[in-house]
N, C-alpha and C. Protein backbone atom coordinates (compact mmCIF):
# COMPACT_ATOMS: atom_id res chain seq x y z
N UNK A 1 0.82 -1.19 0.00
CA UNK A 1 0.00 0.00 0.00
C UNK A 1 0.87 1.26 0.00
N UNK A 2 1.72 0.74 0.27
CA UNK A 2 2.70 2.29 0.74
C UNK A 2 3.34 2.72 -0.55
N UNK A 3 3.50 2.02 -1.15
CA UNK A 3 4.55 1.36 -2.75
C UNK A 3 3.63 3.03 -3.59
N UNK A 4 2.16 2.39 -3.42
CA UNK A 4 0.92 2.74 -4.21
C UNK A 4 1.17 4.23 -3.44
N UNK A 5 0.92 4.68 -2.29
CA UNK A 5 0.70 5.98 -2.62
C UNK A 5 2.20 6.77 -2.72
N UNK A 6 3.31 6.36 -2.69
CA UNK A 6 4.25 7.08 -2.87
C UNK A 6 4.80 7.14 -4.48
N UNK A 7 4.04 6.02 -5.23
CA UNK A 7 3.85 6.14 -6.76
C UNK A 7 3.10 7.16 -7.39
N UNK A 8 1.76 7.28 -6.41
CA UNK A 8 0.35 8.32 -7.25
C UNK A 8 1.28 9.03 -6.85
N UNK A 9 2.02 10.01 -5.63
CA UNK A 9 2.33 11.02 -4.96
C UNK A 9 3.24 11.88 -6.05
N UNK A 10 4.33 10.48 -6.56
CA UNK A 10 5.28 10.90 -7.12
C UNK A 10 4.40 11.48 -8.95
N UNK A 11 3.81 10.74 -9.34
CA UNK A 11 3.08 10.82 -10.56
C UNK A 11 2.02 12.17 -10.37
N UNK A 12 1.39 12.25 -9.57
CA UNK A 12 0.99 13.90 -9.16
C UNK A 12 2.17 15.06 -9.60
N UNK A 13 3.10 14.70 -8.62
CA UNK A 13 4.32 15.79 -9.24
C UNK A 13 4.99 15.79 -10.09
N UNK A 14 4.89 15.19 -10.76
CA UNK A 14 5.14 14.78 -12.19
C UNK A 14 4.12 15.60 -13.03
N UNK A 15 3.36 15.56 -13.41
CA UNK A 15 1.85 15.86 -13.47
C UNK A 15 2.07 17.86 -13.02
N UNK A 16 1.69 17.92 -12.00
CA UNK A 16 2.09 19.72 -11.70
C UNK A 16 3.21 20.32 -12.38
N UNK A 17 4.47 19.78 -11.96
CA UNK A 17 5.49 20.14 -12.65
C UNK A 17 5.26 20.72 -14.06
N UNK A 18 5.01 19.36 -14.73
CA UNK A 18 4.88 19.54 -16.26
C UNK A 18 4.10 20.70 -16.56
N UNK A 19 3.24 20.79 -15.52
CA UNK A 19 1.91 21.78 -15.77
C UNK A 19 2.62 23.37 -15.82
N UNK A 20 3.09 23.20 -14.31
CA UNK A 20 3.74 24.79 -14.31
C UNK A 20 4.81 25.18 -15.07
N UNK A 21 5.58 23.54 -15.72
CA UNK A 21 6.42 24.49 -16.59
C UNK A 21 6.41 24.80 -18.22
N UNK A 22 5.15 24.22 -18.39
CA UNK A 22 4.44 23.84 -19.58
C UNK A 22 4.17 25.58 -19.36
N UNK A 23 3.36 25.62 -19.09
CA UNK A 23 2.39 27.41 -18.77
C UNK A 23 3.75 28.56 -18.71
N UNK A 24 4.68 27.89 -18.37
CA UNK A 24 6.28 28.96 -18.44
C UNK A 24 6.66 29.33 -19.49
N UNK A 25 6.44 28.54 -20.53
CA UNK A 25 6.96 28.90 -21.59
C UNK A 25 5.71 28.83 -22.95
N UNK A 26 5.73 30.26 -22.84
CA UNK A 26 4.50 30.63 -23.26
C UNK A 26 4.89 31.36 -24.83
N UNK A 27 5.82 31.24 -25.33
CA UNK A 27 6.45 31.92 -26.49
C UNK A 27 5.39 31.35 -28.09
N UNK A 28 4.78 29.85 -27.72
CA UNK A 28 3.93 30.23 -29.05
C UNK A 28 4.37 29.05 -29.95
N UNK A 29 5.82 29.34 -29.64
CA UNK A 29 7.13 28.44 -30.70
C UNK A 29 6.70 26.89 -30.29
N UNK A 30 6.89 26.29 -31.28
CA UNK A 30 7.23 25.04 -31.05
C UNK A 30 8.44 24.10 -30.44
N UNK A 31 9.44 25.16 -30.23
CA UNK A 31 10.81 25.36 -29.51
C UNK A 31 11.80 24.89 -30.55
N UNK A 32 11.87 24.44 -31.90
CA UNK A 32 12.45 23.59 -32.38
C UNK A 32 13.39 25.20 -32.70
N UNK A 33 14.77 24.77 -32.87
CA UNK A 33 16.23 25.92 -33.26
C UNK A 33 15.94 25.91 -34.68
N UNK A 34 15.76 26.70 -35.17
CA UNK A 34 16.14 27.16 -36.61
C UNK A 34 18.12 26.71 -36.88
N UNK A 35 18.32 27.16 -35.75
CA UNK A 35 20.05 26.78 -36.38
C UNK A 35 20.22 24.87 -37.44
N UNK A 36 21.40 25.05 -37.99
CA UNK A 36 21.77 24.13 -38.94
C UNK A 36 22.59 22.73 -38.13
N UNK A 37 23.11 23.29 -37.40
CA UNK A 37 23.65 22.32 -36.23
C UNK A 37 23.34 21.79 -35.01
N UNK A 38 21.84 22.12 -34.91
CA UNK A 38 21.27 21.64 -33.78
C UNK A 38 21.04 19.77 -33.44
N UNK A 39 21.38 19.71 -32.45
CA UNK A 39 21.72 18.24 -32.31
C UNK A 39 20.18 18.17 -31.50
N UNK A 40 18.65 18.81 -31.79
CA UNK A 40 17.62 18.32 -31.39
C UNK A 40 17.03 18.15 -33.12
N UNK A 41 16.59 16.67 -33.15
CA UNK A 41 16.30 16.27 -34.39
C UNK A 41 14.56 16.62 -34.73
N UNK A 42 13.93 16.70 -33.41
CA UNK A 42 12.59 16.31 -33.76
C UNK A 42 11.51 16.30 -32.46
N UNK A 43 10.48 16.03 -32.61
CA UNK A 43 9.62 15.68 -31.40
C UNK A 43 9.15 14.34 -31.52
N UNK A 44 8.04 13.86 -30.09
CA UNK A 44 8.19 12.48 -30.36
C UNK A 44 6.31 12.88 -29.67
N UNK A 45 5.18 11.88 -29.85
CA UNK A 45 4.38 12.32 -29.17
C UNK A 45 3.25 11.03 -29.76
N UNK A 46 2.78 10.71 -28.46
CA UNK A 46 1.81 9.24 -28.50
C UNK A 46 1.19 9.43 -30.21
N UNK A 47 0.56 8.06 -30.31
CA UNK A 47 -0.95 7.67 -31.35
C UNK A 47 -1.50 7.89 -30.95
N UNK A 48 -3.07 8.16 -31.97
CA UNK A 48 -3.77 7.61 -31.57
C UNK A 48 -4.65 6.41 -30.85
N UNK A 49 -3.77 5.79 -31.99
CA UNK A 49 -4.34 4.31 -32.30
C UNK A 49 -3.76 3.34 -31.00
N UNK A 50 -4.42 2.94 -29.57
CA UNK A 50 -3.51 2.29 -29.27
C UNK A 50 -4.21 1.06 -28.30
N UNK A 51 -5.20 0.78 -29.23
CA UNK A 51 -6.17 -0.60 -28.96
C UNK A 51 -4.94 -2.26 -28.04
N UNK A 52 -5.87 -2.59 -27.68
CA UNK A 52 -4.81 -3.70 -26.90
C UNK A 52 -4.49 -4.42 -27.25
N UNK A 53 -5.60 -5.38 -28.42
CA UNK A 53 -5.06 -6.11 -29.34
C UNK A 53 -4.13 -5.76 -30.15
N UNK A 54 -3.12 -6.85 -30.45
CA UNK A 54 -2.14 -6.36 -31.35
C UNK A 54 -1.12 -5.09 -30.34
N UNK A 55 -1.20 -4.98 -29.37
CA UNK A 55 -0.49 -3.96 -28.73
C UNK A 55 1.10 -4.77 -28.89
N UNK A 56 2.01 -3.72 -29.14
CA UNK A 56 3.84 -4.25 -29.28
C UNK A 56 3.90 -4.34 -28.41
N UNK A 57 5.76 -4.42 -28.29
CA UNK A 57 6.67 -4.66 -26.91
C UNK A 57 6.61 -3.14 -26.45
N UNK A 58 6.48 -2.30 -26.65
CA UNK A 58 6.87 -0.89 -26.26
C UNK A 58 5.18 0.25 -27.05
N UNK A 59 4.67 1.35 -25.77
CA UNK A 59 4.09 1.66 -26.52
C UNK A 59 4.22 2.00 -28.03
N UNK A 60 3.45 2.46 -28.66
CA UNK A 60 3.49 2.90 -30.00
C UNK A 60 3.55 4.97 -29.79
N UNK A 61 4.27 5.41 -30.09
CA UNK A 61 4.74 6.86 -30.55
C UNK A 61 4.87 7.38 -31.65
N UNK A 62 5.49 8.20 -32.41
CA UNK A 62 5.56 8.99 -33.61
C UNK A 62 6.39 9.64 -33.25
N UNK A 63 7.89 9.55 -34.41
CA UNK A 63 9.00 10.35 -34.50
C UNK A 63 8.34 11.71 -35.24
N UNK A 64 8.74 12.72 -34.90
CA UNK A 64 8.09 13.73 -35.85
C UNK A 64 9.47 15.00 -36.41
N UNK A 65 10.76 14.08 -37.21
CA UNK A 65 11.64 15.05 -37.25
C UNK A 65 11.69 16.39 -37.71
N UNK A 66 12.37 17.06 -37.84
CA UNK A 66 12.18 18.51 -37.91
C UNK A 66 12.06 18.59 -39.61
N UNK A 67 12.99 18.01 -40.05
CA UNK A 67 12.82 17.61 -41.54
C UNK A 67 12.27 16.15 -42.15
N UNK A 68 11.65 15.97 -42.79
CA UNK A 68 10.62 14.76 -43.16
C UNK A 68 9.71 14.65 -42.60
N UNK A 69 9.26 13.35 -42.90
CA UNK A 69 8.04 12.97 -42.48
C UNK A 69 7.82 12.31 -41.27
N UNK A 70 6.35 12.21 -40.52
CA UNK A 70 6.42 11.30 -39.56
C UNK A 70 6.43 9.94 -39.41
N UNK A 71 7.00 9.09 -38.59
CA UNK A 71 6.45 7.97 -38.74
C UNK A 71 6.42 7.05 -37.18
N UNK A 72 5.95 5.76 -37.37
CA UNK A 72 5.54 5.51 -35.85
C UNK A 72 6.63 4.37 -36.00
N UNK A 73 7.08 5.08 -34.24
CA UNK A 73 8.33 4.24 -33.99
C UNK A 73 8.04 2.64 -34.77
N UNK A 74 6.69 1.75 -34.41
CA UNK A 74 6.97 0.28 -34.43
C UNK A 74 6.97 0.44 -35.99
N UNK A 75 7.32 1.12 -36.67
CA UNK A 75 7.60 0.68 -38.19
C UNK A 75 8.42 0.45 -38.80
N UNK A 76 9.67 0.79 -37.82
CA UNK A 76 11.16 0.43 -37.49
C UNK A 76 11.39 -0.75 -37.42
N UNK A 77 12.00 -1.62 -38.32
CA UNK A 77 11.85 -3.00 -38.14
C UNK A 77 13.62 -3.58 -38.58
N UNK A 78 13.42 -4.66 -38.52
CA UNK A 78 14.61 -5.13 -38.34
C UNK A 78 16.09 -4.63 -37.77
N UNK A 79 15.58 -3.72 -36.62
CA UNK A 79 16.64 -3.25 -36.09
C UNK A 79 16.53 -3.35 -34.48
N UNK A 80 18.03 -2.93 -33.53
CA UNK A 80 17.46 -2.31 -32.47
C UNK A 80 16.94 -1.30 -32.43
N UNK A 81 16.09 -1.03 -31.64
CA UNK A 81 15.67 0.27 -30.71
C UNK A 81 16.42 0.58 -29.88
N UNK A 82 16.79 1.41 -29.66
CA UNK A 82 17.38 2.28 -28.09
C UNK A 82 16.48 3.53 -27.85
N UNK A 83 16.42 3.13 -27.09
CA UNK A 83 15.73 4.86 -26.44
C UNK A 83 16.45 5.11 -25.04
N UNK A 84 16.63 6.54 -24.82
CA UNK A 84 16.74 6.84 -23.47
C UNK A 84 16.22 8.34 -23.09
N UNK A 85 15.44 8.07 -22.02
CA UNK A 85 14.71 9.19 -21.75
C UNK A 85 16.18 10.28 -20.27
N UNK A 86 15.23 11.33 -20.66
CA UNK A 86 16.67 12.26 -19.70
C UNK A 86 15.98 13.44 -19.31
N UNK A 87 17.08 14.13 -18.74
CA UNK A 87 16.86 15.66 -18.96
C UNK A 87 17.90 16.23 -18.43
N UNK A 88 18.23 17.50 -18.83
CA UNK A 88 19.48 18.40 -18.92
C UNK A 88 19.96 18.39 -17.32
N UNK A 89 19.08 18.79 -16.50
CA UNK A 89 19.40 18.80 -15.04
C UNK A 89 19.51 17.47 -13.93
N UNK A 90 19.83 16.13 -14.61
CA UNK A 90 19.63 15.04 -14.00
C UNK A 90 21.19 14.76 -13.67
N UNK A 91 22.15 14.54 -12.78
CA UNK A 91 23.27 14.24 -12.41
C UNK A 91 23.41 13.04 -13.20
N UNK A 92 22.91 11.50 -13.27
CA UNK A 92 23.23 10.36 -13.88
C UNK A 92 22.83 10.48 -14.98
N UNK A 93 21.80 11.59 -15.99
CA UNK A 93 21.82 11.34 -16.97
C UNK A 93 23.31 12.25 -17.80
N UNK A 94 23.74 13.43 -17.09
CA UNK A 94 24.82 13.90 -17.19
C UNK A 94 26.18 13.35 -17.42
N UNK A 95 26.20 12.43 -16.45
CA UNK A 95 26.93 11.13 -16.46
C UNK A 95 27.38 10.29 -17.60
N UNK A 96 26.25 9.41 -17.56
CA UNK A 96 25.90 8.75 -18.71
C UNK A 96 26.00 9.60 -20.69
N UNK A 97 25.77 10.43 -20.50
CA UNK A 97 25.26 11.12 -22.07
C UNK A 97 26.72 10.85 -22.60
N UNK A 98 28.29 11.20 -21.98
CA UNK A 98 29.26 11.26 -23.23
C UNK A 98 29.62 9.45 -23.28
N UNK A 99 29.12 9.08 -22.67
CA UNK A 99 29.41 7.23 -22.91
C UNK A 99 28.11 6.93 -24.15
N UNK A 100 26.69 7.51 -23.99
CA UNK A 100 26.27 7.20 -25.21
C UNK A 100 26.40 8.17 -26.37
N UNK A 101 26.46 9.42 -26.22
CA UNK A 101 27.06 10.07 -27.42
C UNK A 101 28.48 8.79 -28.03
N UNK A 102 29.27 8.52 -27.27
CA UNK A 102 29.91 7.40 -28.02
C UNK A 102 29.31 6.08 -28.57
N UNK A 103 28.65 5.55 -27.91
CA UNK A 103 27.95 4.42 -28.56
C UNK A 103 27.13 4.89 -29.84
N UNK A 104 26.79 5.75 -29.78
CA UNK A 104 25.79 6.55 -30.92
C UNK A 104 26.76 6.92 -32.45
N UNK A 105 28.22 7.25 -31.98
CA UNK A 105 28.92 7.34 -32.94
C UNK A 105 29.42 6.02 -33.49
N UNK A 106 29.90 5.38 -32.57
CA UNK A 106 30.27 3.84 -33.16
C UNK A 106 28.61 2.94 -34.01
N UNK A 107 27.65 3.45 -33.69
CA UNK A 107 26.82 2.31 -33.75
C UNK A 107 25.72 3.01 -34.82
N UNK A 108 25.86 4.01 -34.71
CA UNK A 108 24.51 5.03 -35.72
C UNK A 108 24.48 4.23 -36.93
N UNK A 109 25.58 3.71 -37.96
CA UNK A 109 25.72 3.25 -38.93
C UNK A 109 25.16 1.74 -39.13
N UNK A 110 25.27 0.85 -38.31
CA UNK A 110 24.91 -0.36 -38.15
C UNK A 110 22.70 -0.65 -37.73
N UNK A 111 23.07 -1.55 -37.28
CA UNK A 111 21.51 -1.86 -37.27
C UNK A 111 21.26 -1.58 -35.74
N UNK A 112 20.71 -0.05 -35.71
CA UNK A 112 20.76 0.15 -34.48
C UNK A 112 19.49 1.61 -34.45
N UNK A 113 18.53 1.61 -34.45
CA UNK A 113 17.57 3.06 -34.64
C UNK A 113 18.03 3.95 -33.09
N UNK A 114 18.07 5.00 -32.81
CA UNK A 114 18.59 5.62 -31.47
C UNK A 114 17.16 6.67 -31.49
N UNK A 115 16.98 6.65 -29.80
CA UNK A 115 15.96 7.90 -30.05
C UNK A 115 16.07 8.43 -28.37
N UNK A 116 16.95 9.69 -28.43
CA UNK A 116 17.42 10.17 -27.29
C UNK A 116 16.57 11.42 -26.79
N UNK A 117 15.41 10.61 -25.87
CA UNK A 117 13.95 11.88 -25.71
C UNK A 117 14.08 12.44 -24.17
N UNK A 118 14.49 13.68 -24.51
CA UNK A 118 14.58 14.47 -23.83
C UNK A 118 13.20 14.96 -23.36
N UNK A 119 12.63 14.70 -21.71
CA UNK A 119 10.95 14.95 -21.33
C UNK A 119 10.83 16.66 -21.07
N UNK A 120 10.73 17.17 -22.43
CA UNK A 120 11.03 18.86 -22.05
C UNK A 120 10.48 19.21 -21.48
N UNK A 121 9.08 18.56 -20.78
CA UNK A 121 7.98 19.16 -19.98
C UNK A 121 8.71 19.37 -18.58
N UNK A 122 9.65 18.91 -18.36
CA UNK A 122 10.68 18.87 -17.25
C UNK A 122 11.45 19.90 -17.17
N UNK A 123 11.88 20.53 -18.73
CA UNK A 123 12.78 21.50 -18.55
C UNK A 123 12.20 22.99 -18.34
N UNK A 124 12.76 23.36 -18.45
CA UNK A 124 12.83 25.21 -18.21
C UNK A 124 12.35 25.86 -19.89
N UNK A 125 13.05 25.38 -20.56
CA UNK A 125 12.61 25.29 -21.90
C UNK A 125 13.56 24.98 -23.07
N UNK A 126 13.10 24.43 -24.34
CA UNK A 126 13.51 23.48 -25.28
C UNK A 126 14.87 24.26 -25.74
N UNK A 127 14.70 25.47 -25.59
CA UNK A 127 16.45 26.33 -25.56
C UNK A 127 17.31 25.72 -24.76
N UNK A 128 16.84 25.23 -23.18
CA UNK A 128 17.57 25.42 -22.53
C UNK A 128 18.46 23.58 -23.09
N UNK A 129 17.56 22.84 -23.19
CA UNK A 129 17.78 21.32 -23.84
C UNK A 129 19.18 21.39 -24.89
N UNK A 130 19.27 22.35 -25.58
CA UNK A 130 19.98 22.84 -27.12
C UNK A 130 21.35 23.26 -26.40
N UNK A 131 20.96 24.04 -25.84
CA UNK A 131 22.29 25.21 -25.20
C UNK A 131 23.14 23.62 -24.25
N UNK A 132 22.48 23.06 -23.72
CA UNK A 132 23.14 21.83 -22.18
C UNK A 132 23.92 20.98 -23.53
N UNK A 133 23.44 20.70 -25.03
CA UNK A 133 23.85 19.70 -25.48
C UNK A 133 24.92 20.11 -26.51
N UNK A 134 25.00 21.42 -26.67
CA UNK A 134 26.24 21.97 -27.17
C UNK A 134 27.09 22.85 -26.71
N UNK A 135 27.02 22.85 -25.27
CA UNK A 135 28.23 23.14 -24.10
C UNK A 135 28.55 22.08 -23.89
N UNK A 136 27.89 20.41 -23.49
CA UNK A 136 28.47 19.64 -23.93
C UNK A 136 29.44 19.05 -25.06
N UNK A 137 28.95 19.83 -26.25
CA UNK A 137 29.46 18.82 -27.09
C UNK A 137 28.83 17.87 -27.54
N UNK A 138 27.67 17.67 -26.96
CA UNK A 138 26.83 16.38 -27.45
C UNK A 138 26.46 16.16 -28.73
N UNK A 139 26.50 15.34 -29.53
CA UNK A 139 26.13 14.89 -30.88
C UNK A 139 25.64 13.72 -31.26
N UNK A 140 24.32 13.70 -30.49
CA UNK A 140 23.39 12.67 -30.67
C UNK A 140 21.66 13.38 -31.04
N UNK A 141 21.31 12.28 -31.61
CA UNK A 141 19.87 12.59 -32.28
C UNK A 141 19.00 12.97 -31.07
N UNK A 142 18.57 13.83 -30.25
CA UNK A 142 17.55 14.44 -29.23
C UNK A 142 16.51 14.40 -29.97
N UNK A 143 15.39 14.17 -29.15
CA UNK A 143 13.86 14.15 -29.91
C UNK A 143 13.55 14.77 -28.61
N UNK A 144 12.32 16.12 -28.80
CA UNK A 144 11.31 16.45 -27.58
C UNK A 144 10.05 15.99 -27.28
N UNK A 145 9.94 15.48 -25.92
CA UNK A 145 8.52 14.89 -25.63
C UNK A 145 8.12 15.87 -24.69
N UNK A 146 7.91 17.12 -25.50
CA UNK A 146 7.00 18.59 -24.77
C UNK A 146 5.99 17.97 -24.05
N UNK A 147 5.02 17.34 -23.71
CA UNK A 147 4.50 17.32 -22.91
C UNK A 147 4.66 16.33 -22.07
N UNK A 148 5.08 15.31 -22.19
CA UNK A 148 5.95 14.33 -21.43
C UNK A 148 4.77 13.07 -21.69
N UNK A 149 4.49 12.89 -22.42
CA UNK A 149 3.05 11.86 -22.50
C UNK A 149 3.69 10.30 -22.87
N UNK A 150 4.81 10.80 -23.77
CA UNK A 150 5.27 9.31 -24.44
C UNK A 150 6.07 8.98 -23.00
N UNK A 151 7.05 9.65 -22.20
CA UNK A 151 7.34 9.06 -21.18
C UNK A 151 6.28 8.74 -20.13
N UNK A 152 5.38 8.89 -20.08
CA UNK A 152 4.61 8.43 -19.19
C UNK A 152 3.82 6.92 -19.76
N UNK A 153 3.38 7.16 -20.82
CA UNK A 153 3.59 5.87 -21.49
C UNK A 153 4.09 4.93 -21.86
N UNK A 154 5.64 5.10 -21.23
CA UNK A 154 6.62 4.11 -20.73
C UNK A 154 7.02 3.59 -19.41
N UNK A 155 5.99 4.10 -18.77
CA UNK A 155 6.30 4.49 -17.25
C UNK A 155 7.54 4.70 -16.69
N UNK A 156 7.82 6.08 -17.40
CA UNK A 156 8.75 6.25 -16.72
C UNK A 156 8.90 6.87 -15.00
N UNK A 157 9.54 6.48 -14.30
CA UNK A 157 9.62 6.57 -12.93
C UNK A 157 11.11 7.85 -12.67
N UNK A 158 12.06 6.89 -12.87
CA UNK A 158 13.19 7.87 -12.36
C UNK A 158 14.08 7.88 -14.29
N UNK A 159 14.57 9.01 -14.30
CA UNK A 159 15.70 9.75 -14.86
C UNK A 159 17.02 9.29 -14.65
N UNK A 160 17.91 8.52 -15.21
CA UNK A 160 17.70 7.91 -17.07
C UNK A 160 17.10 6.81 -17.05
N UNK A 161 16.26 6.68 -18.06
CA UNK A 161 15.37 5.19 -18.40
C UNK A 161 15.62 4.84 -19.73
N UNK A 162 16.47 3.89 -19.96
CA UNK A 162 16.97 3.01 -21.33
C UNK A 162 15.93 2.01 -21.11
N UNK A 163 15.80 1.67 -22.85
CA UNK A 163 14.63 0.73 -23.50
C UNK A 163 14.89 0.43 -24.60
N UNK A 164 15.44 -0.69 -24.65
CA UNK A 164 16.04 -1.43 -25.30
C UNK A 164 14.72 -2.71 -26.03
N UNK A 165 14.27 -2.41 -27.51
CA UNK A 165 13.88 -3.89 -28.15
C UNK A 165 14.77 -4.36 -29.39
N UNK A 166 14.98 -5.52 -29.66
CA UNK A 166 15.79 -6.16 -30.43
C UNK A 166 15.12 -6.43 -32.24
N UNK A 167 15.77 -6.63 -33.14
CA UNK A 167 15.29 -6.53 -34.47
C UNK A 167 14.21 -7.60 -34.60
N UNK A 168 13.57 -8.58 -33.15
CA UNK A 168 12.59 -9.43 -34.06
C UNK A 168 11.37 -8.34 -32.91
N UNK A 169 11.89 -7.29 -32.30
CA UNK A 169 10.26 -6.94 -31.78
C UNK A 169 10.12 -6.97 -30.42
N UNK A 170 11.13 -7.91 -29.76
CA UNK A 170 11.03 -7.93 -28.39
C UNK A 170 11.65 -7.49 -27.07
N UNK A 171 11.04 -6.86 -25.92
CA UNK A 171 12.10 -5.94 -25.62
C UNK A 171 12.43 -6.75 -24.42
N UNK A 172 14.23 -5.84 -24.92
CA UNK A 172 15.30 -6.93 -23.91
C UNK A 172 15.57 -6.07 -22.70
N UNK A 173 15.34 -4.55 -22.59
CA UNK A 173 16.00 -3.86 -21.49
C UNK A 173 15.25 -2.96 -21.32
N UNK A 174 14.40 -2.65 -20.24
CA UNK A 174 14.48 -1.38 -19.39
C UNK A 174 14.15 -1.24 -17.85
N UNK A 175 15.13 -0.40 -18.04
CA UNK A 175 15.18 0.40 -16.35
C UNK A 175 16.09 1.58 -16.51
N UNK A 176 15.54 2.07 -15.41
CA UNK A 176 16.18 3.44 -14.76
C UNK A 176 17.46 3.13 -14.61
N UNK A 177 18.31 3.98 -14.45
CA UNK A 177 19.85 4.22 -14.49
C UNK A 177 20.60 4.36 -14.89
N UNK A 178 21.76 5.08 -14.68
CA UNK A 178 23.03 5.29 -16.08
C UNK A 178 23.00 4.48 -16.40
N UNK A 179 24.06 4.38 -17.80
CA UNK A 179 24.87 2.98 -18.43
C UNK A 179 26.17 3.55 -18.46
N UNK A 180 27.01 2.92 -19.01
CA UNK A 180 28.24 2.66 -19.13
C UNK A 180 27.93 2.84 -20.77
N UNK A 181 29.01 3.33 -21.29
CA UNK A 181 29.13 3.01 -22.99
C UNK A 181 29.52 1.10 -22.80
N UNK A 182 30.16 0.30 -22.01
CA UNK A 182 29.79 -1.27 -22.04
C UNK A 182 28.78 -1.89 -22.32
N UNK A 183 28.41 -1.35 -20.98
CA UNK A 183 26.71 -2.08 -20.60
C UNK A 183 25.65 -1.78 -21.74
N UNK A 184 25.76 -0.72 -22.26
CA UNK A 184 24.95 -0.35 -23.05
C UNK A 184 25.30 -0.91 -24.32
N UNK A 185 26.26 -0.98 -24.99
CA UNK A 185 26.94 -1.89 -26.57
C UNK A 185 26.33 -3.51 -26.19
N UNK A 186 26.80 -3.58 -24.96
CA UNK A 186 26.49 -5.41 -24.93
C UNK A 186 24.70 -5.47 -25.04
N UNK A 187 23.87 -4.47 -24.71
CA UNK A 187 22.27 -4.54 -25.04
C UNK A 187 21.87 -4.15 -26.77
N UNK A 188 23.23 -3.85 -27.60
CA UNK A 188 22.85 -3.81 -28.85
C UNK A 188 23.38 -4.41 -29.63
N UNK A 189 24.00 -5.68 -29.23
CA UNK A 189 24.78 -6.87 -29.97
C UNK A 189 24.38 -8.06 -30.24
C-alpha cells in the first residue's frame, strides 16, 4: 500500500510540474532551433491508435523530425531500438550522455535506430535542452517529448530510463539508471 501511494504522490508531481512548466513557456514556438547544427532532431508524441489487441513490446509513438516525415516508432523494423529518456538537469543522466554520445557514434551506422527523448515538460525550456547539449558537445539525435506523454507511457519513474527492443520486436531492457558506454553496446549486440 505504501509502494501505491508514494507512486500516485510521485506521478501527481510529475503531473504539476509539467503543468507549471508547460504554462512557463508561453512563447507560441514550437521550440524547435532554426540553427543548422542543432543536435535536437525532432519531437516524439503518442498515437492515436492504441487498442490492446495487437499492442507491441513498447508503446506505440511517432518520431516527428524537424525535416521529413512522420512515422511511428513500431515501423522500425529489423533493427534495435534504443531509447533513453533524460533531462538536462539530471546528475546520472549527465553522467551517462558522453558514454552514449559514443555508442551513438560507433553504432549510428549499423543496425541500431537511437531515439534520445529528452521529457522537455521537465525542462525550463527546449532552448535550454539545445544550449546543455552543445556546451556539452553532445552529438546525438535528441527528440522532444513537450508534454511528457510518451514518457509516461513508458512508465517512466526515475531519470535515465533506457529501453532497449531487439530486431525481431522484443524488448530486452528497461530500467532506470546510467549505463556505461559497455553495458549499453552489450544490449545492442
Amino acid at each position: 500500500m505504501r509502494h501505491k501511494v508514494i507512486a500516485l504522490l510521485t506521478a501527481a508531481a510529475i503531473i504539476v510540474l509539467a503543468w507549471y512548466l508547460t504554462g512557463r513557456n508561453s512563447t507560441g514556438s514550437s521550440g524547435q532551433s532554426t540553427g543548422q547544427n542543432t543536435p535536437i532532431v525532432g519531437k516524439v508524441y503518442l498515437t492515436t491508435d492504441q487498442k490492446a489487441e495487437n499492442r507491441p513490446a513498447i508503446p506505440e509513438f511517432v518520431a516527428q523530425p524537424t525535416s521529413g516525415s512522420p512515422y511511428n516508432i513500431n515501423s522500425v523494423s529489423g533493427k534495435y531500438i534504443f531509447i533513453n529518456f533524460w533531462n538536462t538537469w539530471c546528475p546520472p543522466c549527465q553522467e551517462e550522455m558522453p558514454d552514449l554520445a559514443r555508442l551513438y557514434r560507433d553504432y549510428r551506422d549499423k543496425n541500431v535506430a537511437f531515439y534520445f527523448i529528452n521529457i522537455t515538460a521537465g525542462e525550463k525550456s527546449p532552448a535550454e535542452v539545445e544550449k546543455f547539449l552543445q556546451q556539452q558537445g553532445l552529438k546525438l539525435p535528441v527528440y522532444l517529448d513537450e508534454t511528457g506523454e510518451v514518457a509516461t507511457a513508458f512508465g517512466v519513474r526515475a531519470i535515465p530510463t533506457t529501453v532497449v527492443v531487439n530486431p525481431s520486436g522484443q524488448l530486452v531492457y528497461a530500467r532506470a539508471g546510467a549505463l556505461t558506454y559497455e553495458k549499453a553496446r552489450a544490449l545492442i549486440r
